[in-house]
Protein backbone atom coordinates (compact mmCIF):
# COMPACT_ATOMS: atom_id res chain seq x y z
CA UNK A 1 0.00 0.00 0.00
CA UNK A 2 1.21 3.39 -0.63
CA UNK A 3 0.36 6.29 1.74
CA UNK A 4 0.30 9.94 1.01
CA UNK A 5 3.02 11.89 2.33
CA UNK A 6 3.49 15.64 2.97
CA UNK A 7 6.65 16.52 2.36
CA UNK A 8 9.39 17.53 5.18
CA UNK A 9 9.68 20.79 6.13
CA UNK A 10 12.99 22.77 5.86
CA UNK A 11 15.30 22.01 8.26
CA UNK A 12 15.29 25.31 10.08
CA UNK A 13 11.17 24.74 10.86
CA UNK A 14 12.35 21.34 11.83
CA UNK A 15 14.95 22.49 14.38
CA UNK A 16 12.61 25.49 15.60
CA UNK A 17 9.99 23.13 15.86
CA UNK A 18 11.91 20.43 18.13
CA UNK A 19 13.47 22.97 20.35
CA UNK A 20 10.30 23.43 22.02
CA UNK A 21 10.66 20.26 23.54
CA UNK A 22 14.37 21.73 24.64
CA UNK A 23 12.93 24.31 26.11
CA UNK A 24 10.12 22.93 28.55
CA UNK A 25 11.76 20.29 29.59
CA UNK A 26 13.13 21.80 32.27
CA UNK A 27 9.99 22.21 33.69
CA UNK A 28 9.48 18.75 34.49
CA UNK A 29 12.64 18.18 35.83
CA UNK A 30 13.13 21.36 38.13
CA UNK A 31 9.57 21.46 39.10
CA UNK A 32 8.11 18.13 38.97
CA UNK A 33 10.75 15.71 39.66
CA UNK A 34 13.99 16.94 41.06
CA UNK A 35 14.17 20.14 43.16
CA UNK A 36 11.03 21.89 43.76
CA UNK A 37 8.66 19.32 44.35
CA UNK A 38 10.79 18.42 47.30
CA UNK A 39 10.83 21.71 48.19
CA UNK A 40 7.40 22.55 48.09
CA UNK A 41 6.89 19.05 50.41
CA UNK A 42 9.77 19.98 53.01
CA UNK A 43 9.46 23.87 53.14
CA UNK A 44 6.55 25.62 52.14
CA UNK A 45 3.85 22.62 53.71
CA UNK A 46 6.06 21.78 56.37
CA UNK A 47 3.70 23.98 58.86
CA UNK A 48 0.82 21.78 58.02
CA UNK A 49 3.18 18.24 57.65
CA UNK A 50 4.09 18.55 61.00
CA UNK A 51 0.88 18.81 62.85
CA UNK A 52 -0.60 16.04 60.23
CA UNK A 53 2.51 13.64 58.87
CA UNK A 54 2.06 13.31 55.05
CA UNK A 55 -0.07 16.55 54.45
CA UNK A 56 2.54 17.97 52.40
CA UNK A 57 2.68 15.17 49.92
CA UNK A 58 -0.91 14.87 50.05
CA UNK A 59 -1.13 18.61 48.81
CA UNK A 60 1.61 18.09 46.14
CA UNK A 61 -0.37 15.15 44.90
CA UNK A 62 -3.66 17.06 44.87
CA UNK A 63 -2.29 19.71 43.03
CA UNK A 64 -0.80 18.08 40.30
CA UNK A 65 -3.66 15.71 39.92
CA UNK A 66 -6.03 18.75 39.50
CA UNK A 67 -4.17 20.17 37.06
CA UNK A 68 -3.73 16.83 34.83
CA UNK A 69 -7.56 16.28 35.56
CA UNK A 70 -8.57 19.72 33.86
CA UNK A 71 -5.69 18.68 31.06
CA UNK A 72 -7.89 15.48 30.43
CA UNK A 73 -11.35 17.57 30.66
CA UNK A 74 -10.39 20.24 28.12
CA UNK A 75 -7.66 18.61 25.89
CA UNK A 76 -9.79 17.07 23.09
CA UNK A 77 -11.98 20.36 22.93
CA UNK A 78 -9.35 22.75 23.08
CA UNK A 79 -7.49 20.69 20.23
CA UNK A 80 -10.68 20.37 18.24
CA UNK A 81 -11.21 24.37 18.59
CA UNK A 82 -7.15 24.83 17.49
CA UNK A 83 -8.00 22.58 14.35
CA UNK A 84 -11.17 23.93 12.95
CA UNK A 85 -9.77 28.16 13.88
CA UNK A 86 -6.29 27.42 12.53
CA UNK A 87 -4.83 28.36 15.80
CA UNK A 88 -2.56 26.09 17.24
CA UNK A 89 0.60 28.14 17.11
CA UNK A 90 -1.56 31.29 18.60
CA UNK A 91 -2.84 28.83 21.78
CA UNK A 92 0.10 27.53 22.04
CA UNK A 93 2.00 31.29 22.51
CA UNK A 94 -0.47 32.07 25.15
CA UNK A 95 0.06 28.55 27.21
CA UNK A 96 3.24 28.75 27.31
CA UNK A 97 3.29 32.46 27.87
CA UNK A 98 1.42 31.54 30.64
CA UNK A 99 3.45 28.67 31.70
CA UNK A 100 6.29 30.80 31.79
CA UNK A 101 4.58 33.59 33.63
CA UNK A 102 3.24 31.10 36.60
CA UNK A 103 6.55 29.10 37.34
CA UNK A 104 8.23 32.66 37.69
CA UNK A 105 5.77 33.77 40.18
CA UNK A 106 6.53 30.87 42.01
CA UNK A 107 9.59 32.13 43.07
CA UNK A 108 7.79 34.76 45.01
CA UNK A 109 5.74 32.77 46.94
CA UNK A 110 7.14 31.25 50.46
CA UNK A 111 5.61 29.30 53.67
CA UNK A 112 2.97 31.80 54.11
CA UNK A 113 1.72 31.13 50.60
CA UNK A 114 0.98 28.33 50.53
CA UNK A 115 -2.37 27.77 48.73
CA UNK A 116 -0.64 30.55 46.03
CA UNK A 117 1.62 28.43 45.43
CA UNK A 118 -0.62 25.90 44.87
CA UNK A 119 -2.40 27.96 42.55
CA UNK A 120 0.00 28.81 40.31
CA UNK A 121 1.73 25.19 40.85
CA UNK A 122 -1.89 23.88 38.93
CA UNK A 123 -1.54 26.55 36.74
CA UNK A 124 1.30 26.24 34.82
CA UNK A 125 1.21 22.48 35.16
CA UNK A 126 -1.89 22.57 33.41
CA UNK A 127 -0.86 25.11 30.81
CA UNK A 128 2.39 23.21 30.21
CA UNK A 129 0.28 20.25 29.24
CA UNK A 130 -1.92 22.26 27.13
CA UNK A 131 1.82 23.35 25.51
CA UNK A 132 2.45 19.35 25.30
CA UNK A 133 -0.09 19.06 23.02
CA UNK A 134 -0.26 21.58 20.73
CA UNK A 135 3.17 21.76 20.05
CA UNK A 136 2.55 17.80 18.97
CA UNK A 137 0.30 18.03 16.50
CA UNK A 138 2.43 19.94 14.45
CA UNK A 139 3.94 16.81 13.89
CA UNK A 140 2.06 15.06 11.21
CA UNK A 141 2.54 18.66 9.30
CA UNK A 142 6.13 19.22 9.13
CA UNK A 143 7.42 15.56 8.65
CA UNK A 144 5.98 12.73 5.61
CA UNK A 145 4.92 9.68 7.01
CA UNK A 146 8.42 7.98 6.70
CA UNK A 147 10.37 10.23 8.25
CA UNK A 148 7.58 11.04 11.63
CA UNK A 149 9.49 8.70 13.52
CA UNK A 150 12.66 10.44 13.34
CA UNK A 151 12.02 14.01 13.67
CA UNK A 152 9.74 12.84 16.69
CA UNK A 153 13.02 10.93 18.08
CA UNK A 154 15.51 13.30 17.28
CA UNK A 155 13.07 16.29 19.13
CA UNK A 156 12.55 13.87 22.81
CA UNK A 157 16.38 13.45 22.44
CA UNK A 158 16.84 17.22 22.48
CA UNK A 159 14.24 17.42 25.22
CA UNK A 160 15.89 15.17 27.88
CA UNK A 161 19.49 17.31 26.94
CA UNK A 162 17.30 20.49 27.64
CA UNK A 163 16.00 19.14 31.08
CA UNK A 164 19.53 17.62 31.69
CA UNK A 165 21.15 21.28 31.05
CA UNK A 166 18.56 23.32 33.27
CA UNK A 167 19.13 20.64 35.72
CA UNK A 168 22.34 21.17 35.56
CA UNK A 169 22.87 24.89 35.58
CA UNK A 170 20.36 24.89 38.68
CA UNK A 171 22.84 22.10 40.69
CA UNK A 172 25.88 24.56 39.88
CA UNK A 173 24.25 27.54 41.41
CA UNK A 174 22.78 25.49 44.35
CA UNK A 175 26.56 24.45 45.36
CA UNK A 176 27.68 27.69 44.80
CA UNK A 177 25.61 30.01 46.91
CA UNK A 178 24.87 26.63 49.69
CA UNK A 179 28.35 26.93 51.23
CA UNK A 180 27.70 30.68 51.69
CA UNK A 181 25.24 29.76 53.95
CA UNK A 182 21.98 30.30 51.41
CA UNK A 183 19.26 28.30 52.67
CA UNK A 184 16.32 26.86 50.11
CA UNK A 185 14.26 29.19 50.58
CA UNK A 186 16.76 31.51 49.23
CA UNK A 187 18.11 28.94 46.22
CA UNK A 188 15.17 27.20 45.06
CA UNK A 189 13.00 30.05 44.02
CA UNK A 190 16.60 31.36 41.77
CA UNK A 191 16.20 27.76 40.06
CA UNK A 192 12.66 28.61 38.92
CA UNK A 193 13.68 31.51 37.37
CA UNK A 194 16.21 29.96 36.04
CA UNK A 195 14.18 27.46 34.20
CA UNK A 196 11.25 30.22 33.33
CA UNK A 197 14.42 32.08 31.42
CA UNK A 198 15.16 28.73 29.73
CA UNK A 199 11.94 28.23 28.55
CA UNK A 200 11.46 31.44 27.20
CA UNK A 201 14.63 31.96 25.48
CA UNK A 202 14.76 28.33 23.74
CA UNK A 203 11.02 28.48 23.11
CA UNK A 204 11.65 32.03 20.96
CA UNK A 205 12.75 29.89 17.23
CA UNK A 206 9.44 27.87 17.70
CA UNK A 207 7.39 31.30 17.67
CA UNK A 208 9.33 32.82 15.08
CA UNK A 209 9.86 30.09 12.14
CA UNK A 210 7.74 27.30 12.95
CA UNK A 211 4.51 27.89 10.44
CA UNK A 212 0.83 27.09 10.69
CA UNK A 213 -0.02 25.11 7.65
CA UNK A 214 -3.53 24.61 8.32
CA UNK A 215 -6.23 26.58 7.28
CA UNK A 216 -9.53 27.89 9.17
CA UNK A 217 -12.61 26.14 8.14
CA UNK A 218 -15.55 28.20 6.54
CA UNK A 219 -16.10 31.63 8.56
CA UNK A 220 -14.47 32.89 11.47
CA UNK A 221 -17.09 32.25 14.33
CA UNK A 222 -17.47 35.63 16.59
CA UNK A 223 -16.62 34.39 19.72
CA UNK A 224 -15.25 32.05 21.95
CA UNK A 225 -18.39 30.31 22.82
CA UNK A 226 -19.13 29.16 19.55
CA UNK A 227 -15.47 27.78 19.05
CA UNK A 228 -16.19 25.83 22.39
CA UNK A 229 -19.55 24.28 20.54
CA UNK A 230 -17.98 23.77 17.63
CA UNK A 231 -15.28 22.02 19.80
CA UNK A 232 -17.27 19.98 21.46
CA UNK A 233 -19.31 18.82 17.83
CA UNK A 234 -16.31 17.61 16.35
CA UNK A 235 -14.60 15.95 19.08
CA UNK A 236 -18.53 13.98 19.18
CA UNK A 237 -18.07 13.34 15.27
CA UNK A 238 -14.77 11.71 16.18
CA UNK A 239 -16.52 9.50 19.04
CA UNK A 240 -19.23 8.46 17.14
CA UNK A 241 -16.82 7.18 13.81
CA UNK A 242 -14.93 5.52 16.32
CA UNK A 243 -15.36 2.75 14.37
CA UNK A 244 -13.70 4.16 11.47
CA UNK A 245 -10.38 5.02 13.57
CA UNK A 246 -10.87 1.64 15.88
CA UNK A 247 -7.23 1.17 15.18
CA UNK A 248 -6.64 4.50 16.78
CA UNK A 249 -8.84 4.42 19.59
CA UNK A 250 -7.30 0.59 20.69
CA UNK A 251 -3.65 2.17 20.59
CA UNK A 252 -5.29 4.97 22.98
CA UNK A 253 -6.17 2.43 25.07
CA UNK A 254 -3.11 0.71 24.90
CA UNK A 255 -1.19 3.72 25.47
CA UNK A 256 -2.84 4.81 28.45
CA UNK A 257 -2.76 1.33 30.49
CA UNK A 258 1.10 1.29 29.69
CA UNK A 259 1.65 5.24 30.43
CA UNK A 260 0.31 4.33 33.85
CA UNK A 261 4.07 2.53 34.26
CA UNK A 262 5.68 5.47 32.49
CA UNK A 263 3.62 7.74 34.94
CA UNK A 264 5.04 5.91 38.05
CA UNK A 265 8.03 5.35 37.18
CA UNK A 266 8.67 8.94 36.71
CA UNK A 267 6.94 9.95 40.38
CA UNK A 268 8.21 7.22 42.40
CA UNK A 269 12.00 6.16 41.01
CA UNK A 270 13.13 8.70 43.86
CA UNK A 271 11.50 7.31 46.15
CA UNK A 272 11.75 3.62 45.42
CA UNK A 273 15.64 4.15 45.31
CA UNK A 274 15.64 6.02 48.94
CA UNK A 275 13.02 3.63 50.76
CA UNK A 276 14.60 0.10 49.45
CA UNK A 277 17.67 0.64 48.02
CA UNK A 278 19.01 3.56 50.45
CA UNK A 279 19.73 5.89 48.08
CA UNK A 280 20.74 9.78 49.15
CA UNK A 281 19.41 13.02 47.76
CA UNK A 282 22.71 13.80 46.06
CA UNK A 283 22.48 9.99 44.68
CA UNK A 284 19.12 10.36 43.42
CA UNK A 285 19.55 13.96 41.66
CA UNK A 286 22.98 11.56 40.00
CA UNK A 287 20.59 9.00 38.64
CA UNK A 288 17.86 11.61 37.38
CA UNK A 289 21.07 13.47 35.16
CA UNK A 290 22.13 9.49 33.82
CA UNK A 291 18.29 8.31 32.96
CA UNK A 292 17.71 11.61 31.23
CA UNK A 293 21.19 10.74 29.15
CA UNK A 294 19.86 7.12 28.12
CA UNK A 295 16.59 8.28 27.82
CA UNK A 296 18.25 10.76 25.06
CA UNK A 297 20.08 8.14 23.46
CA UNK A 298 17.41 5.50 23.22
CA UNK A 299 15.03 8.30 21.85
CA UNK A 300 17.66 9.19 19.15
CA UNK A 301 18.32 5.94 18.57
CA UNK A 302 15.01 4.34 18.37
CA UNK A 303 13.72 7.04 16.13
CA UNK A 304 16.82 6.57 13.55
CA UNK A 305 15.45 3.52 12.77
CA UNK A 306 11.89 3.61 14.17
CA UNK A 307 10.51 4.19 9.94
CA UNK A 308 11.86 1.79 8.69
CA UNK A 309 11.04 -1.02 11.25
CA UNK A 310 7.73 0.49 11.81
CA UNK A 311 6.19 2.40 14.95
CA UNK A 312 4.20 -0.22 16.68
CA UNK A 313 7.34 -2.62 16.06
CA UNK A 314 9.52 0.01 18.12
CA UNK A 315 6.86 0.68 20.60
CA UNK A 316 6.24 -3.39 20.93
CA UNK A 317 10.73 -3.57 21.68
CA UNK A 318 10.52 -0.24 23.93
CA UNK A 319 8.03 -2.04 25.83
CA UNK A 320 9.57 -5.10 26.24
CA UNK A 321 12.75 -3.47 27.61
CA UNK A 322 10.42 -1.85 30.28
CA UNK A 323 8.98 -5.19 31.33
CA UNK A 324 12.47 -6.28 31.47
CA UNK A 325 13.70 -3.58 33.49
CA UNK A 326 10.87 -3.02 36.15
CA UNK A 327 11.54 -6.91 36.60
CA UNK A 328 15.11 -6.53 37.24
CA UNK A 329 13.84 -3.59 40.15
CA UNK A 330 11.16 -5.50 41.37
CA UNK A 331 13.48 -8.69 41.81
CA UNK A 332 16.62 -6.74 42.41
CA UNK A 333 18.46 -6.34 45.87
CA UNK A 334 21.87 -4.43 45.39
CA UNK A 335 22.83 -1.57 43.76
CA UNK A 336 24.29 -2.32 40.82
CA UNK A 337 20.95 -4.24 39.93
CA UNK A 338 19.19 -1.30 40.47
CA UNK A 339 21.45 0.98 38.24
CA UNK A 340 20.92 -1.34 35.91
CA UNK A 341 17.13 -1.08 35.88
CA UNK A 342 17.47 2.75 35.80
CA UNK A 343 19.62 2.95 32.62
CA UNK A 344 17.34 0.22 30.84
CA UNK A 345 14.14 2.38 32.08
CA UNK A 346 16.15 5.50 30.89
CA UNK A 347 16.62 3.49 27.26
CA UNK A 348 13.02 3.00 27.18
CA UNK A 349 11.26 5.74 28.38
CA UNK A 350 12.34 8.33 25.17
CA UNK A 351 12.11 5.84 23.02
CA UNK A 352 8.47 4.63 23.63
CA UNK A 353 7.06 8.30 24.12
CA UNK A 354 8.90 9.21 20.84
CA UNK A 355 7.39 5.77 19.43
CA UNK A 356 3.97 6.65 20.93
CA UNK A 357 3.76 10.45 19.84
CA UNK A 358 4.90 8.98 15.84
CA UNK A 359 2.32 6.56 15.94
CA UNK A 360 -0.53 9.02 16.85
CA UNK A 361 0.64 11.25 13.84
CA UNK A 362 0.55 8.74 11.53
CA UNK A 363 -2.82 7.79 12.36
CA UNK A 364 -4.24 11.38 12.47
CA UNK A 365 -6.15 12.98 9.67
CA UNK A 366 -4.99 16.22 7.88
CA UNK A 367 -6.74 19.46 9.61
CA UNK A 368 -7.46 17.31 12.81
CA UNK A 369 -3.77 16.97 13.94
CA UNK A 370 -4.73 19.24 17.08
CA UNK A 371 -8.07 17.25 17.77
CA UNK A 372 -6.53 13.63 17.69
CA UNK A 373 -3.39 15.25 19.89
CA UNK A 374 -5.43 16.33 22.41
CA UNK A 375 -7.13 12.52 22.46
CA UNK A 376 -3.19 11.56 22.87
CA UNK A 377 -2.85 14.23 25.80
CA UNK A 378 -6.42 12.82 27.60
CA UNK A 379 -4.69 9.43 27.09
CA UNK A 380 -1.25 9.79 29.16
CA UNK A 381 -2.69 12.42 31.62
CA UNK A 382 -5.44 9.56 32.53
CA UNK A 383 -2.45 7.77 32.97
CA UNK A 384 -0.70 10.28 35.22
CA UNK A 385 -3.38 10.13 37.36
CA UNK A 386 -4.30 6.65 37.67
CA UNK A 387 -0.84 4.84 37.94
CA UNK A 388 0.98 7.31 40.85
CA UNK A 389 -2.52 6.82 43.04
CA UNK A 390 -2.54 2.66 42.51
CA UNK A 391 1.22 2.34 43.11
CA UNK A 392 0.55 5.13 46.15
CA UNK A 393 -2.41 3.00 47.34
CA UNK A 394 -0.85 -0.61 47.23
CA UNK A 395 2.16 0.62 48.93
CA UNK A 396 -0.43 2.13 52.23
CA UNK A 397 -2.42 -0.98 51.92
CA UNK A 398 0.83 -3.07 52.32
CA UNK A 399 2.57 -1.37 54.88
CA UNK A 400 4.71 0.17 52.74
CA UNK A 401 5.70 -2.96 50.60
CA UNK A 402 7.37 -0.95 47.63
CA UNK A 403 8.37 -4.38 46.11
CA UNK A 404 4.48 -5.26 45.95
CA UNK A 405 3.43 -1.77 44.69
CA UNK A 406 6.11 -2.02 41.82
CA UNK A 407 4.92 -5.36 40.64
CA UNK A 408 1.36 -3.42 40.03
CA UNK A 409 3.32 -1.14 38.06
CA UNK A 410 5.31 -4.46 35.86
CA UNK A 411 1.32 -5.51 35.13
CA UNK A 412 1.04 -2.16 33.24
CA UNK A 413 3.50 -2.66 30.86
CA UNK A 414 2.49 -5.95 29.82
CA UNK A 415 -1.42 -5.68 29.87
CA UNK A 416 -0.80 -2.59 27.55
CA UNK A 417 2.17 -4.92 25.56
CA UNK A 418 -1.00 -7.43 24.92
CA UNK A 419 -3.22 -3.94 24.02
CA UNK A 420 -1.10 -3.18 21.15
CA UNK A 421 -0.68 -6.21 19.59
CA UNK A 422 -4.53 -6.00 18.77
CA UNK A 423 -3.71 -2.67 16.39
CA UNK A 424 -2.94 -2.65 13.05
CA UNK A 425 -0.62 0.04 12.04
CA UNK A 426 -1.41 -0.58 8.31
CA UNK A 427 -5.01 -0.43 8.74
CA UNK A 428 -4.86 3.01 11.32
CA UNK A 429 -2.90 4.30 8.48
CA UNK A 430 -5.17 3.78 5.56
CA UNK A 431 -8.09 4.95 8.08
CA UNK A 432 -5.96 8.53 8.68
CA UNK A 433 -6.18 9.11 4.28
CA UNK A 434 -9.82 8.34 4.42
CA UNK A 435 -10.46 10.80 7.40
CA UNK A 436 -8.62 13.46 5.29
């Protein structure tokens, strides 16, 4: 069968276009993973943690769980709206302006702000996710079917470099100004603005060469309201032809049950590695910096060859090496088990959400890239939600049995492994050139 391609787009909207992911990835790993998270737990809720043990993470949890709720209520109308208005690069400036905007104003906020900070914590968690997936669904626009999977590889590969270097930079200054006797509340808030300036200044080629190839369709409605109906009409459309994209719909599936493992892994490796294998802080921050290096070379690397062996193939490996590695953690007892894991998870993880993000592209219709993205962003932030609360839960209703809440997270992979055999990349192909 021969598909339809659009043709690549010049290298410079290529590069402009995957330095977006360069540029917010230092969100996740400042905010969300490494430095203020911790933070927010140990320093601005440690009023409330101390008269109620756990508060703080409770709050954390909350917060970020509300905002990836509202990401999985308005994602599929929001990129329905962006399709139909032409407007994905315009949304897209005002999330991340936005984005940018909130994680700078947390800086400002200490101990006695607390429920400000978790405002603006929701905010620009929720706008970055909103930023996730618009800058996506440029995807199927700017690369030909045969060559999705490796712009979409070579762009998570610059990602995990950006988060590495903002991680980075924000570790140099913390071991500068600690030994001067700066405490966190003085350091942490300088790493947020740190990673704001990041963001802003690698985000600028997106905004200026990265084009908008779609076109609006019929008349420009007069107002918001009737871009939210119209929203809501085609993302009911796409529901009710489910049948018609069923190839689609089952890798949604698929991808959610196994992005609850992804999910997880990316909340609780920290933690696992301090409660059972005794890791320290200053260990743990070393392991984030070498799984966001593997997870940069097994995006690259998976996406070099991911066309021509075929995106569900490379997802199908990628998730094999999960199962393989969450075994090796959940059977594990030293260290150097353990390291392995973490580089195998690091292999994995960029190159099945590179693998993931091609495959949704190639089964997405032209002028309904931002529609079927958003479907992609309800999918994993499900996902977000779900698999951190089951691993949390198991590990209370075991006493704190990490080794039992892990195997949960093993069954993830491999239900969602069995999920994706059932699609037919040939057939969710074909379906996408029909849909146009």
């Amino acid at each position: 069968m021969t598909y339809i391609t659009r043709s690549l787009a010049p290298r410079r909207e290529l590069i402009s276009w995957a330095m977006y992911d360069f540029a917010n990835s230092g969100y996740t790993t400042v905010v969300l993973t490494a430095i203020y998270n911790a933070y927010f737990v140990g320093v601005l809720a440690a009023a409330v943690d101390s008269s109620n043990g756990g508060t703080g993470t409770l709050l954390w949890s909350m917060t970020v769980g509300a905002a990836n709720t509202l990401i999985l209520l308005t994602a599929p109308i929001l990129g329905a709206i962006a399709d139909f208005s032409a407007a994905k690069k315009k949304m897209l400036a005002v999330s991340t302006i936005g984005c940018i905007s909130m994680t700078a104003l947390l800086g400002f906020t200490g101990p006695s702000e607390l429920y400000l900070s978790m405002f603006l914590l929701a905010g620009s968690a929720f706008l970055f996710g909103t930023g996730e997936n618009l800058i996506a669904a440029f995807l199927p626009e700017i690369a030909p079917s045969e060559k999705i999977g490796k712009v979409s590889g070579f762009s998570w590969a610059l990602g995990y470099i950006g988060g590495l270097l903002v991680l980075a930079m924000c570790i140099l200054y913390i071991e500068t100004v600690k030994p001067l006797g700066h405490t966190a509340e003085q350091y942490v808030p300088v790493t947020l603005w740190i990673t704001a300036l990041v963001f802003a200044l690698a985000s600028a080629p997106t905004f200026l060469f990265l084009k908008e190839r779609a076109e609006a369709n019929g008349g420009a409605p007069s107002s918001v309201f009737v871009y939210t109906r119209i929203g809501f009409t085609r993302l009911r459309e796409t529901i009710r032809h489910r049948h018609q994209f069923r190839d689609m719909f089952r890798f949604l599936v698929s991808l959610s049950i196994f992005s609850c493992g992804v999910y997880t892994v990316i909340v609780i490796a920290a933690i696992y590695a301090q409660e059972v294998m005794n890791f320290t802080t200053t260990e743990n921050i070393i392991m984030i910096m070498v799984v966001n290096i593997t997870a940069a070379v097994g995006a690259f690397i998976f996406g070099s060859f991911q066309d021509r062996l075929g995106a569900k193939r490379t997802l199908e490996l990628t998730l094999m090496i999960w199962i393989l590695a969450i075994t090796i953690a959940w059977l594990g007892d030293s260290r150097t088990q353990f390291w392995l894991a973490a580089n195998l998870i690091g292999l994995a993880m960029g190159s099945s959400q590179s693998a993931g993000r091609a495959l949704v592209g190639l089964f997405t219709p032209v002028n309904r890239q931002a529609e079927f993205f958003g479907l992609w962003g309800l999918s994993i932030k499900l996902a977000a939600i779900i698999g951190p609360m089951s691993y949390g839960l198991i590990a209370w209703y075991s006493d704190g049995d990490h080794r039992q809440a892990i195997f949960s997270t093993l069954m993830f992979f491999v239900i969602g492994l069995v999920v994706l055999l059932t699609v037919n990349e040939r057939r969710g192909r074909q379906a996408a050139l029909i849909g146009e």
